[in-house]
N, C-alpha and C. Protein backbone atom coordinates (compact mmCIF):
# COMPACT_ATOMS: atom_id res chain seq x y z
N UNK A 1 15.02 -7.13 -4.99
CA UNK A 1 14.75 -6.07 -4.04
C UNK A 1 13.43 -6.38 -3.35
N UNK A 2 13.50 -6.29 -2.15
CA UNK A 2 12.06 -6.61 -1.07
C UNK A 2 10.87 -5.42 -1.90
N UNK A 3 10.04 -5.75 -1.49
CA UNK A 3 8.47 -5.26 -2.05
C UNK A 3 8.61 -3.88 -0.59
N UNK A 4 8.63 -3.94 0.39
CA UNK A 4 8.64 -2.24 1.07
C UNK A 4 9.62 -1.77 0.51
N UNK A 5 10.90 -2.08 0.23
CA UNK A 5 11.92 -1.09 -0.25
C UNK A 5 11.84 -0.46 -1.31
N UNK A 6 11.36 -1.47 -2.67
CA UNK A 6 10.82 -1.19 -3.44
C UNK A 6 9.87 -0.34 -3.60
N UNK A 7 8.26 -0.65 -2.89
CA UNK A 7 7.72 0.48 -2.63
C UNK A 7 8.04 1.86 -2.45
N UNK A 8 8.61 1.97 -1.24
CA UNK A 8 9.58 3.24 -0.20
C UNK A 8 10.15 4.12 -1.50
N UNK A 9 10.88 3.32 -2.34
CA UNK A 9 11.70 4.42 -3.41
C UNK A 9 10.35 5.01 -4.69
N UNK A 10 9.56 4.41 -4.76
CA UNK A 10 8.66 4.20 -5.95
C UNK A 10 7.84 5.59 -5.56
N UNK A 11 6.99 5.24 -3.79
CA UNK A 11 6.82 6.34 -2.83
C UNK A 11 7.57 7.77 -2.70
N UNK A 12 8.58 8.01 -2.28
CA UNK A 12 9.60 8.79 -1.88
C UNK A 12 10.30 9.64 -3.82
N UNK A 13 9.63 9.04 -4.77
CA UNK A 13 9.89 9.58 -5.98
C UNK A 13 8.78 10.31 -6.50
N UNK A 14 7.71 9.40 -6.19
CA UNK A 14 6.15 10.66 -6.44
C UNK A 14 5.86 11.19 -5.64
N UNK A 15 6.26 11.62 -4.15
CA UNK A 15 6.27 12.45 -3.37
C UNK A 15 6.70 13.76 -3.38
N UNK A 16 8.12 12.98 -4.50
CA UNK A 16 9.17 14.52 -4.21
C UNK A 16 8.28 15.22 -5.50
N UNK A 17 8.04 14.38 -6.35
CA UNK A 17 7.51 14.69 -7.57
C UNK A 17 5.89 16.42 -7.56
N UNK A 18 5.24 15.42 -6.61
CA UNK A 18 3.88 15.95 -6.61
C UNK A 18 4.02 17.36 -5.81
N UNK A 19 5.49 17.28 -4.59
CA UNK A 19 5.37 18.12 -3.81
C UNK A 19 6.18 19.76 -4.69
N UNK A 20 7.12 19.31 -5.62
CA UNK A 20 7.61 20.27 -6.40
C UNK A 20 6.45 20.68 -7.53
N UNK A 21 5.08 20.22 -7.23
CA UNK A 21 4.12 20.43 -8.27
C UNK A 21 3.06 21.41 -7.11
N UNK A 22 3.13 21.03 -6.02
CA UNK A 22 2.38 21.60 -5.10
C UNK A 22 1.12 20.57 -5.05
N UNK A 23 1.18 19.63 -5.42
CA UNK A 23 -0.06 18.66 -5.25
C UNK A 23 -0.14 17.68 -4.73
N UNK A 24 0.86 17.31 -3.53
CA UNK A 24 0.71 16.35 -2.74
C UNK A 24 -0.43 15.73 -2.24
N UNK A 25 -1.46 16.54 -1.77
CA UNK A 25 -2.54 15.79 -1.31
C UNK A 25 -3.52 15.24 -2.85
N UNK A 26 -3.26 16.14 -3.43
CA UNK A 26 -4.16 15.82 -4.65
C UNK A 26 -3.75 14.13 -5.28
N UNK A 27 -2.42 14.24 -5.26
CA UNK A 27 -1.84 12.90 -6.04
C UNK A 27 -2.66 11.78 -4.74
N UNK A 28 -2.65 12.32 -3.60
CA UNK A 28 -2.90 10.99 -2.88
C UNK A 28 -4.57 10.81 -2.90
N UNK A 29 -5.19 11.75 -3.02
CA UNK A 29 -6.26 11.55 -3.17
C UNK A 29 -6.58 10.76 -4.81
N UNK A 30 -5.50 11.37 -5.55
CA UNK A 30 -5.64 10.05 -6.72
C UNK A 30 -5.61 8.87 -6.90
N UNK A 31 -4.68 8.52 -5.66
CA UNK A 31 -3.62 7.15 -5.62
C UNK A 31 -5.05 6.00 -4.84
N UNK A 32 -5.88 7.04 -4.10
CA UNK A 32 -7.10 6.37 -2.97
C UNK A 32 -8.07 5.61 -3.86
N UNK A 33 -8.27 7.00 -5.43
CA UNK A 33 -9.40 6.66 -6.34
C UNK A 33 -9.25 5.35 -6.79
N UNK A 34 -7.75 5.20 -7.24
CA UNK A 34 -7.15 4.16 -7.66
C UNK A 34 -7.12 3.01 -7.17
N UNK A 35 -6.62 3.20 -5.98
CA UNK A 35 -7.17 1.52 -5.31
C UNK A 35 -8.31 1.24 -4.97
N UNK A 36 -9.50 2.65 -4.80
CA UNK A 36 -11.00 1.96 -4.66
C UNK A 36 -11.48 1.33 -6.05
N UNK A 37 -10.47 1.93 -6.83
CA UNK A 37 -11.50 1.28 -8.71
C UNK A 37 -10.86 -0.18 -8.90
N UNK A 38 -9.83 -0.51 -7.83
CA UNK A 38 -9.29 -2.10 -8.53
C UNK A 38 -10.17 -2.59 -7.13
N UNK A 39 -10.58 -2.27 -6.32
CA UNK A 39 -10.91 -3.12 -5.15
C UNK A 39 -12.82 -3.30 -5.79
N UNK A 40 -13.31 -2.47 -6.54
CA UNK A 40 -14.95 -2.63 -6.82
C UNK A 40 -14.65 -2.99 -7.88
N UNK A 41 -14.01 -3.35 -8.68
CA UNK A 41 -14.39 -3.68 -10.21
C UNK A 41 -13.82 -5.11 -10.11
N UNK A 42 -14.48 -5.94 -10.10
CA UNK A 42 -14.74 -7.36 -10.69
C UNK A 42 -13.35 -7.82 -11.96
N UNK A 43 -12.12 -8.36 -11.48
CA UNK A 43 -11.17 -8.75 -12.29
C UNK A 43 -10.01 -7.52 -12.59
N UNK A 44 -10.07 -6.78 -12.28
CA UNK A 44 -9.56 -5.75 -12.75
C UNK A 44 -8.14 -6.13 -11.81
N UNK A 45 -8.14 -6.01 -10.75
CA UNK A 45 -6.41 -6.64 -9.77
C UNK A 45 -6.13 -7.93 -10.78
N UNK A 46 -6.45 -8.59 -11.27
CA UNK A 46 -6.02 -9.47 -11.79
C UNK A 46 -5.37 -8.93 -13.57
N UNK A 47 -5.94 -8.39 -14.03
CA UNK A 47 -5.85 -7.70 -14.80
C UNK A 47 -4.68 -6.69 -14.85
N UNK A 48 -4.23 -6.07 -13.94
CA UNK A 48 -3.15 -4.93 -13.62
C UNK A 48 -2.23 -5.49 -13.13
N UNK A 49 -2.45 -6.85 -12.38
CA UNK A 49 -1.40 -7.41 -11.97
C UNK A 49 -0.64 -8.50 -12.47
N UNK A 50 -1.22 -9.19 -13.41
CA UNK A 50 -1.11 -10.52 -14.14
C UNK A 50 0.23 -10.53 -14.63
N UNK A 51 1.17 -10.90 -14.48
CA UNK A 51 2.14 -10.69 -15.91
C UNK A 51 1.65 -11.43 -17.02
N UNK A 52 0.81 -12.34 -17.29
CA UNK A 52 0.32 -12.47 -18.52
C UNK A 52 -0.27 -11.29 -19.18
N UNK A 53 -1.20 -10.42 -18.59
CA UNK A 53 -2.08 -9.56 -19.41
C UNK A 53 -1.12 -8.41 -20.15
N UNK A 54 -1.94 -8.01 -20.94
CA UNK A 54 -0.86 -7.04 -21.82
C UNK A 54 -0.65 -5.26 -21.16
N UNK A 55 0.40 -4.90 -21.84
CA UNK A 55 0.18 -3.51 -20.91
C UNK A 55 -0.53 -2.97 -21.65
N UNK A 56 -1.02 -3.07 -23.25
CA UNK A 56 -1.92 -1.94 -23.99
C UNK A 56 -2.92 -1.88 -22.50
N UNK A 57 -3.63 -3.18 -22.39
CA UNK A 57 -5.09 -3.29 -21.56
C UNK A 57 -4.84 -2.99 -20.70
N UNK A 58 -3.68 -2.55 -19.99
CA UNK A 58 -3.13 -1.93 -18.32
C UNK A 58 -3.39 -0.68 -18.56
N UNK A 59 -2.74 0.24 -19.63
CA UNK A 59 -2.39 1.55 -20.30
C UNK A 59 -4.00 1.61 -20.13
N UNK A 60 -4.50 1.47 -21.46
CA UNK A 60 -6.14 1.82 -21.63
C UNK A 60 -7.09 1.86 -19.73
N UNK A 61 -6.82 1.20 -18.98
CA UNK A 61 -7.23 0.94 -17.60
C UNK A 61 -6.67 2.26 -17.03
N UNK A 62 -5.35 2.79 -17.16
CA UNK A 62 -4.97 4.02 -16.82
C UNK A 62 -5.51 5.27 -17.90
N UNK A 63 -5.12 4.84 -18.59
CA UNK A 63 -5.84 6.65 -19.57
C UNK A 63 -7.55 6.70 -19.22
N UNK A 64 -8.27 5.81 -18.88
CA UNK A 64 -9.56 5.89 -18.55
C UNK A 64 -9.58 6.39 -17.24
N UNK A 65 -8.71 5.87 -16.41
CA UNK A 65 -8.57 6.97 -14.80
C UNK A 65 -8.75 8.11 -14.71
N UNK A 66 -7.43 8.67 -15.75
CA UNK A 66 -7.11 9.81 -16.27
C UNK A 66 -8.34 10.69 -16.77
N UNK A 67 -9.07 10.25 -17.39
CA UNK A 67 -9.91 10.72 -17.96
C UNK A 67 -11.07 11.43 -16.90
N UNK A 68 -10.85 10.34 -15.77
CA UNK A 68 -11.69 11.00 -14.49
C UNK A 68 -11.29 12.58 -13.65
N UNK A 69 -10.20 12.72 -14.30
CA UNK A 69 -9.49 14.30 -13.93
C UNK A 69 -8.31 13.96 -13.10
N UNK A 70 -7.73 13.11 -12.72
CA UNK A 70 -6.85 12.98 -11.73
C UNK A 70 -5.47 13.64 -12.33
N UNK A 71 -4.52 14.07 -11.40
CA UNK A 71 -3.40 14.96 -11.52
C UNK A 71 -2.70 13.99 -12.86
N UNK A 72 -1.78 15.00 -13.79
CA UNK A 72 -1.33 14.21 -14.66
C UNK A 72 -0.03 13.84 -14.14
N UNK A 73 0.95 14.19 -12.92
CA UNK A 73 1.51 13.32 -12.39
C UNK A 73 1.46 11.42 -11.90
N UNK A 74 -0.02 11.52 -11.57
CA UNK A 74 -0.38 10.68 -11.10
C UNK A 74 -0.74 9.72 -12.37
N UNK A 75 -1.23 10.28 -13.42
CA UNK A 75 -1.43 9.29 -14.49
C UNK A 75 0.60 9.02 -15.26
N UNK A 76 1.24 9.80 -15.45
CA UNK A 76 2.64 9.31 -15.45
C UNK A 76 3.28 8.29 -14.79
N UNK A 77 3.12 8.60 -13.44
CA UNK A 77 2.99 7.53 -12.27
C UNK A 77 2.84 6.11 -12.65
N UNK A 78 1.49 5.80 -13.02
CA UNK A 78 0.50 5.08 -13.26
C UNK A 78 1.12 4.55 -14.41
N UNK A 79 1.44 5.24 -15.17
CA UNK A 79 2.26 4.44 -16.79
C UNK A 79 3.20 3.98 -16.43
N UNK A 80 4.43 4.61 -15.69
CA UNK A 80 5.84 4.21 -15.24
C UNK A 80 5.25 2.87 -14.75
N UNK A 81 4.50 2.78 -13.94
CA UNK A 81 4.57 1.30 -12.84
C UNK A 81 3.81 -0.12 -14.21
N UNK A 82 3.43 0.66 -14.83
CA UNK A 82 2.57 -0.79 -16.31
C UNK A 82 4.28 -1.18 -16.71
N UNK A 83 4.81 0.02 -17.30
CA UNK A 83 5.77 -0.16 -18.41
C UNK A 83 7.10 -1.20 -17.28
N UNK A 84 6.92 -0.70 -15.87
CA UNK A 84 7.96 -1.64 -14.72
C UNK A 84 7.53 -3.13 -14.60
N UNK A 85 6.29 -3.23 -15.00
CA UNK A 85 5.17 -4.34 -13.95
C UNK A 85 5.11 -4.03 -12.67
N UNK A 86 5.26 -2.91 -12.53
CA UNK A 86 5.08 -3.03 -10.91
C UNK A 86 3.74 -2.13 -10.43
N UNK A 87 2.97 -2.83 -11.13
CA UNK A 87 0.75 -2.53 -10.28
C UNK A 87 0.87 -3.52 -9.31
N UNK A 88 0.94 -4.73 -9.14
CA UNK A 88 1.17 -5.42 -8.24
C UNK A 88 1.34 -5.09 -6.68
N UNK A 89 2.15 -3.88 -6.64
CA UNK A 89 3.32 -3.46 -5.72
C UNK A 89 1.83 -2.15 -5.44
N UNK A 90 1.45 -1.70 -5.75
CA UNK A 90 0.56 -0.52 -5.84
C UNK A 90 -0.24 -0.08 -4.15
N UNK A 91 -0.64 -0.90 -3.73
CA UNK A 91 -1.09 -0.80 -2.38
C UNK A 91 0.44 -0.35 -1.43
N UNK A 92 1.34 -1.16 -1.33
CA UNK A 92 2.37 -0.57 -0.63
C UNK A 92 3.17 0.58 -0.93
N UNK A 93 3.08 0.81 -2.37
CA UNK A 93 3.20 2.08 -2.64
C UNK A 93 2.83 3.04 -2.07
N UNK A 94 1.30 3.15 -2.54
CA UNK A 94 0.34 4.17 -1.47
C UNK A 94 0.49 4.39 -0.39
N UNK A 95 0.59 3.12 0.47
CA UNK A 95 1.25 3.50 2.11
C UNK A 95 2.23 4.00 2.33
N UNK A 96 3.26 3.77 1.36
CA UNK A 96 4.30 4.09 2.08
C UNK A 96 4.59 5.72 1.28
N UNK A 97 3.69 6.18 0.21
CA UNK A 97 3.58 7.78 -0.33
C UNK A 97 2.84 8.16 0.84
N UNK A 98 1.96 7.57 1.60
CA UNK A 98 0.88 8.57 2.28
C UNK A 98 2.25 9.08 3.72
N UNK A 99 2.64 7.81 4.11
CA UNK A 99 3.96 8.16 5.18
C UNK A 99 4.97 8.96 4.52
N UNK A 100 5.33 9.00 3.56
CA UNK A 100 5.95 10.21 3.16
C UNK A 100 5.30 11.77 2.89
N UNK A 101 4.07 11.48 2.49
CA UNK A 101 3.34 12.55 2.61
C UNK A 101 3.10 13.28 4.26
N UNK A 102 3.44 12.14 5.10
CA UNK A 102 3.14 12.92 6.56
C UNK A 102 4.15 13.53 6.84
N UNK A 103 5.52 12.63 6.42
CA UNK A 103 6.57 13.21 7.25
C UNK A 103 6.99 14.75 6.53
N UNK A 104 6.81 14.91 5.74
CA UNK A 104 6.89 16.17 4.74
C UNK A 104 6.35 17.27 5.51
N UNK A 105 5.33 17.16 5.83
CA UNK A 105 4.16 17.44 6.05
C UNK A 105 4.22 18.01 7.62
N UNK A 106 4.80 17.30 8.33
CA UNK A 106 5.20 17.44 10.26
C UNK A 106 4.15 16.53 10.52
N UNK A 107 3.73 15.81 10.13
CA UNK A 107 2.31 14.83 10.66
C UNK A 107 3.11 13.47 10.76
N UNK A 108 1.93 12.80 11.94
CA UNK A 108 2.12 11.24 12.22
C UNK A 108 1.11 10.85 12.48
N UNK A 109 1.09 9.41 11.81
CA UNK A 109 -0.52 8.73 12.38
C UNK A 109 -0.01 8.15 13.49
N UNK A 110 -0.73 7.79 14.58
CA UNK A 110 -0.46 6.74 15.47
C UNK A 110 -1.75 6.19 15.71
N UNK A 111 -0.93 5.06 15.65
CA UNK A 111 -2.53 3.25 15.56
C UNK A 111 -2.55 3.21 17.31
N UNK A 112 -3.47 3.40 17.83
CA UNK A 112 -3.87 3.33 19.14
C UNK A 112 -5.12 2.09 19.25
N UNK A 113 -4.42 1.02 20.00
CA UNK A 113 -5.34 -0.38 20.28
C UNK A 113 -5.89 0.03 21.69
N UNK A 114 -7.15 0.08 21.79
CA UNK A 114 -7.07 0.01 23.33
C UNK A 114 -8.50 -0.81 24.00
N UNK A 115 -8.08 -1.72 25.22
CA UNK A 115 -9.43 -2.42 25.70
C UNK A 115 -10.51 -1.74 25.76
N UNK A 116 -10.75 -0.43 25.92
CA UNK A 116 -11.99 -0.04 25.73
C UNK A 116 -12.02 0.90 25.15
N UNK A 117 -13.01 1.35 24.72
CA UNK A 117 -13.51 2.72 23.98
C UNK A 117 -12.72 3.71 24.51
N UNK A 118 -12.17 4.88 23.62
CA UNK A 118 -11.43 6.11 24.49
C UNK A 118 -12.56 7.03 24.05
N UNK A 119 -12.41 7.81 25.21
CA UNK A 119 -13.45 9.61 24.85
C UNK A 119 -12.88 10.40 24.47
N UNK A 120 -13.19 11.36 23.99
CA UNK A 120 -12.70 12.84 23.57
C UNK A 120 -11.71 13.48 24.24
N UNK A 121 -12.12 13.04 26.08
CA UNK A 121 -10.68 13.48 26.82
C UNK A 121 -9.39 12.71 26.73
N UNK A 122 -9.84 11.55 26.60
CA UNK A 122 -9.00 10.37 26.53
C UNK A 122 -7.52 10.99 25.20
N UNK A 123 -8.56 10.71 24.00
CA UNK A 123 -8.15 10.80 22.92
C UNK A 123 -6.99 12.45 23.17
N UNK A 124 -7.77 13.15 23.21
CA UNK A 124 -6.92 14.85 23.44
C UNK A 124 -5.68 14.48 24.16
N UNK A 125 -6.01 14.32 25.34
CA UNK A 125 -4.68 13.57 25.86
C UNK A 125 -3.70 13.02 25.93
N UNK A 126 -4.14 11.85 24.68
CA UNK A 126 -2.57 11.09 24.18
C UNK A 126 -2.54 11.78 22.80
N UNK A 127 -2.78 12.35 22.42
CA UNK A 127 -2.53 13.62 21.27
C UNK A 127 -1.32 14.70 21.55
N UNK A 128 -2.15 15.24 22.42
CA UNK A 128 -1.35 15.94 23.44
C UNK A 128 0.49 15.51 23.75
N UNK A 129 -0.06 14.34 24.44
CA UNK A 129 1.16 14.08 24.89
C UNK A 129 2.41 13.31 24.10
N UNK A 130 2.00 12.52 22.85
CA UNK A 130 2.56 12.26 21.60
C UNK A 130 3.11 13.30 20.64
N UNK A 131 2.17 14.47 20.57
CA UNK A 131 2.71 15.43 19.86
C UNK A 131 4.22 16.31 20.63
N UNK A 132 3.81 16.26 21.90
CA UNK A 132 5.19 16.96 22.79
C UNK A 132 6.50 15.47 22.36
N UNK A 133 6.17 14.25 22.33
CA UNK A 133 7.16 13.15 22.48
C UNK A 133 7.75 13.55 21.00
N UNK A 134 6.71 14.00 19.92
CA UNK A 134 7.72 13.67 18.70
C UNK A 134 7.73 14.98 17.34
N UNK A 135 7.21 15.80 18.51
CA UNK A 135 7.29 17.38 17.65
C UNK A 135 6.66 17.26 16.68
N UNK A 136 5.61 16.16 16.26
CA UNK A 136 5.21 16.18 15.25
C UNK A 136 3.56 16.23 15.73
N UNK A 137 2.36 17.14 14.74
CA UNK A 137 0.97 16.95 14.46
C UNK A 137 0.72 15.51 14.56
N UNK A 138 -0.32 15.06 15.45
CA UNK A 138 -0.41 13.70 15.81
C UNK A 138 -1.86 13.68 15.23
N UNK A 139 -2.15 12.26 14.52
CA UNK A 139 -3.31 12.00 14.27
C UNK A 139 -3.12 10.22 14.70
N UNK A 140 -4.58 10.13 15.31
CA UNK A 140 -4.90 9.19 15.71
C UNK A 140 -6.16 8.09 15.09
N UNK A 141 -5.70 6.75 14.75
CA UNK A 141 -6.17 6.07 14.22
C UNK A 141 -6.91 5.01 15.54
N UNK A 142 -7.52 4.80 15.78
CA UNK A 142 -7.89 4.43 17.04
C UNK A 142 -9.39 2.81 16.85
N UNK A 143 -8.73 2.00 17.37
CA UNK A 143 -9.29 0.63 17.33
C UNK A 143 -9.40 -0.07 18.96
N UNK A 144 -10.48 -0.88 18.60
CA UNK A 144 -10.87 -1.80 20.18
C UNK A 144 -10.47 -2.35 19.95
N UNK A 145 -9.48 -3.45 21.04
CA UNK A 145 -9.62 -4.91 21.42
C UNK A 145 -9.46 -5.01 22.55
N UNK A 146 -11.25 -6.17 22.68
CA UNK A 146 -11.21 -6.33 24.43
C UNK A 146 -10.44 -6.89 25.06
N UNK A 147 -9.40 -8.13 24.23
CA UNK A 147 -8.52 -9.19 24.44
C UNK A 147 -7.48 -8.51 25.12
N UNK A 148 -6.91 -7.24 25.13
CA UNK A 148 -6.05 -6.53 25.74
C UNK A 148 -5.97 -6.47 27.53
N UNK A 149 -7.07 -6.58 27.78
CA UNK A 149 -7.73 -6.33 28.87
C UNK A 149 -7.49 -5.08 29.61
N UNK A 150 -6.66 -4.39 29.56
CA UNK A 150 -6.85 -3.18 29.71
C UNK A 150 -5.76 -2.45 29.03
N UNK A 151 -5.61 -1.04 29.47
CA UNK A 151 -4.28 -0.54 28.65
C UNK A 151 -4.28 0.08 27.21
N UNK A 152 -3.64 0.16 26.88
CA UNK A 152 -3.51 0.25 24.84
C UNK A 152 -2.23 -0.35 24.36
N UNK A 153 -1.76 -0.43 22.91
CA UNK A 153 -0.88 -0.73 22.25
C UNK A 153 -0.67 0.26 21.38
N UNK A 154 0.11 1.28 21.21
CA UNK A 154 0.30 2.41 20.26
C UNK A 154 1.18 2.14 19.19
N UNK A 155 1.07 1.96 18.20
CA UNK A 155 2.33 1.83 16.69
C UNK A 155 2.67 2.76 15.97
N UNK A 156 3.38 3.64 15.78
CA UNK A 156 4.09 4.75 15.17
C UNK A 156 4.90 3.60 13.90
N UNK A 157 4.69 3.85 13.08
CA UNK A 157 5.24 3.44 12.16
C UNK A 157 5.83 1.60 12.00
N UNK A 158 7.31 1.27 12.59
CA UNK A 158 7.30 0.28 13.15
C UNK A 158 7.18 0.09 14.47
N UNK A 159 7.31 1.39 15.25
CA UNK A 159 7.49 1.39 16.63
C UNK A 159 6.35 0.63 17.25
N UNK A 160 6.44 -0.71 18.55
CA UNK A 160 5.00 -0.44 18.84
C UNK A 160 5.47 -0.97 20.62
N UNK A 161 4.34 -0.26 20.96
CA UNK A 161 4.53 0.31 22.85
C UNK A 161 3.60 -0.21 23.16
N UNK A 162 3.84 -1.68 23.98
CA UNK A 162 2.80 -1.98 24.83
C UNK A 162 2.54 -2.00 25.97
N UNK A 163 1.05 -1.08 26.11
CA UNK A 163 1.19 -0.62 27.66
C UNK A 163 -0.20 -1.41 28.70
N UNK A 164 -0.54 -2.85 27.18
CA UNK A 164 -1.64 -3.04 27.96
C UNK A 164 -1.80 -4.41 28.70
N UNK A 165 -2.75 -4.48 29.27
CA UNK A 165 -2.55 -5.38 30.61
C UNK A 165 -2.04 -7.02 30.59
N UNK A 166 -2.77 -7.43 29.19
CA UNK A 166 -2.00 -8.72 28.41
C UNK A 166 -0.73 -8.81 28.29
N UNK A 167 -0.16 -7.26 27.71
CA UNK A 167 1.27 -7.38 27.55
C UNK A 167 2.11 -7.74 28.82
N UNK A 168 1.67 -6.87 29.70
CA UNK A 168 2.49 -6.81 31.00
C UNK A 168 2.47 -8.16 31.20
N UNK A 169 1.17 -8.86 31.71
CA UNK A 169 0.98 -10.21 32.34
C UNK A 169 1.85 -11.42 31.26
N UNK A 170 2.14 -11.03 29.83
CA UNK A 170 2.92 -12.12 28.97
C UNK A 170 4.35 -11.96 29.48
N UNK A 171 4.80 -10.26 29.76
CA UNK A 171 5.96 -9.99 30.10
C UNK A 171 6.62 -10.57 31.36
N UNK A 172 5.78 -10.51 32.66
CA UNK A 172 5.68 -11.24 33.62
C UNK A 172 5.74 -12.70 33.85
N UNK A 173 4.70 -13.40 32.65
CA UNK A 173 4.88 -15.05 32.39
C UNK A 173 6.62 -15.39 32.21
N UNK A 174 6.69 -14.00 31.21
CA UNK A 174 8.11 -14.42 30.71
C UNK A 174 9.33 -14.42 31.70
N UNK A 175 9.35 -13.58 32.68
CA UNK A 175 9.77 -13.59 33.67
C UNK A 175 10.23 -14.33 34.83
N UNK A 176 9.24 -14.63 34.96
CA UNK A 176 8.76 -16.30 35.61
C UNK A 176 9.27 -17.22 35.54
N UNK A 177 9.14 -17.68 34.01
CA UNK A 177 10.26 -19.13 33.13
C UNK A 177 11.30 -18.67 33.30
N UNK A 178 11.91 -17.05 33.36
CA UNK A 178 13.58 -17.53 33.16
C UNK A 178 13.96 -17.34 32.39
């Protein structure tokens, strides 16, 4: 089974889980703690992910989480994926719980590339007008690249819309050849 699909069901099971608990955001705010403690601690991804290492030392790595207060869904969670091997898989997990957490939710992120800086009007605007396109609370994740040269590139999930001036002019090259 592919590693998103995999994810997606792993996701879409502690979702339904946390949300019949009423703690959806809480679990994800667990799931965040979780990948900031394997990303600062020195060996520890190697450790959770190894199939050599043992699960006692995976387990003990989780009941010490636990111990930090996090939802006891989330430490269940956390055991299920030692006892699967699947820590490994843990980052795409998260993404793809937090996208289930939106769609639940009526929310969407959208990744907005754009050649230059947007303002406050800017930003309101394609908020605005995204939220009428997809009935959904729009939140915006918003990044430069000057290489665009003008325009933006918007990504909804897989969707992605390019409206910026590179694109056109590649679209046009393409045109051209035939």
């Amino acid at each position: 089974m592919q590693d998103g699909t995999l994810a997606k069901r792993y996701a879409s099971a502690l979702a339904e889980l946390a949300d019949e608990g009423g703690t959806l955001e809480k679990v994800g705010a667990d799931l965040d703690r979780f990948i900031e403690l394997i990303n600062v601690t020195p060996g520890l991804d190697s450790l959770l992910t190894s199939p050599t290492s043992s699960q006692s030392a995976q387990h003990k790595v989780v009941d010490a989480f636990m111990d930090g207060g996090a939802e006891q869904v989330t430490g269940n969670f956390l055991r299920v994926l030692v006892e699967k091997r699947r820590l490994g898989s843990i980052n795409n997990i998260v993404t793809s719980y937090k996208r289930s957490v939106e769609e639940r939710s009526g929310r969407i992120t959208v990744h907005v590339t754009s050649a230059t800086p947007l303002n406050k009007k800017h930003e309101e605007s394609l908020i605005s007008s995204l939220s009428s396109m997809t009935g959904k609370k729009v939140q915006l994740d918003v990044s430069t690249d000057f290489a665009l040269l003008g325009g933006v590139v918007l990504r909804v999930g897989s969707v992605m819309m390019d409206y910026s001036l590179r694109g056109q002019l590649n679209r046009l090259k393409s045109q051209m050849r035939g």
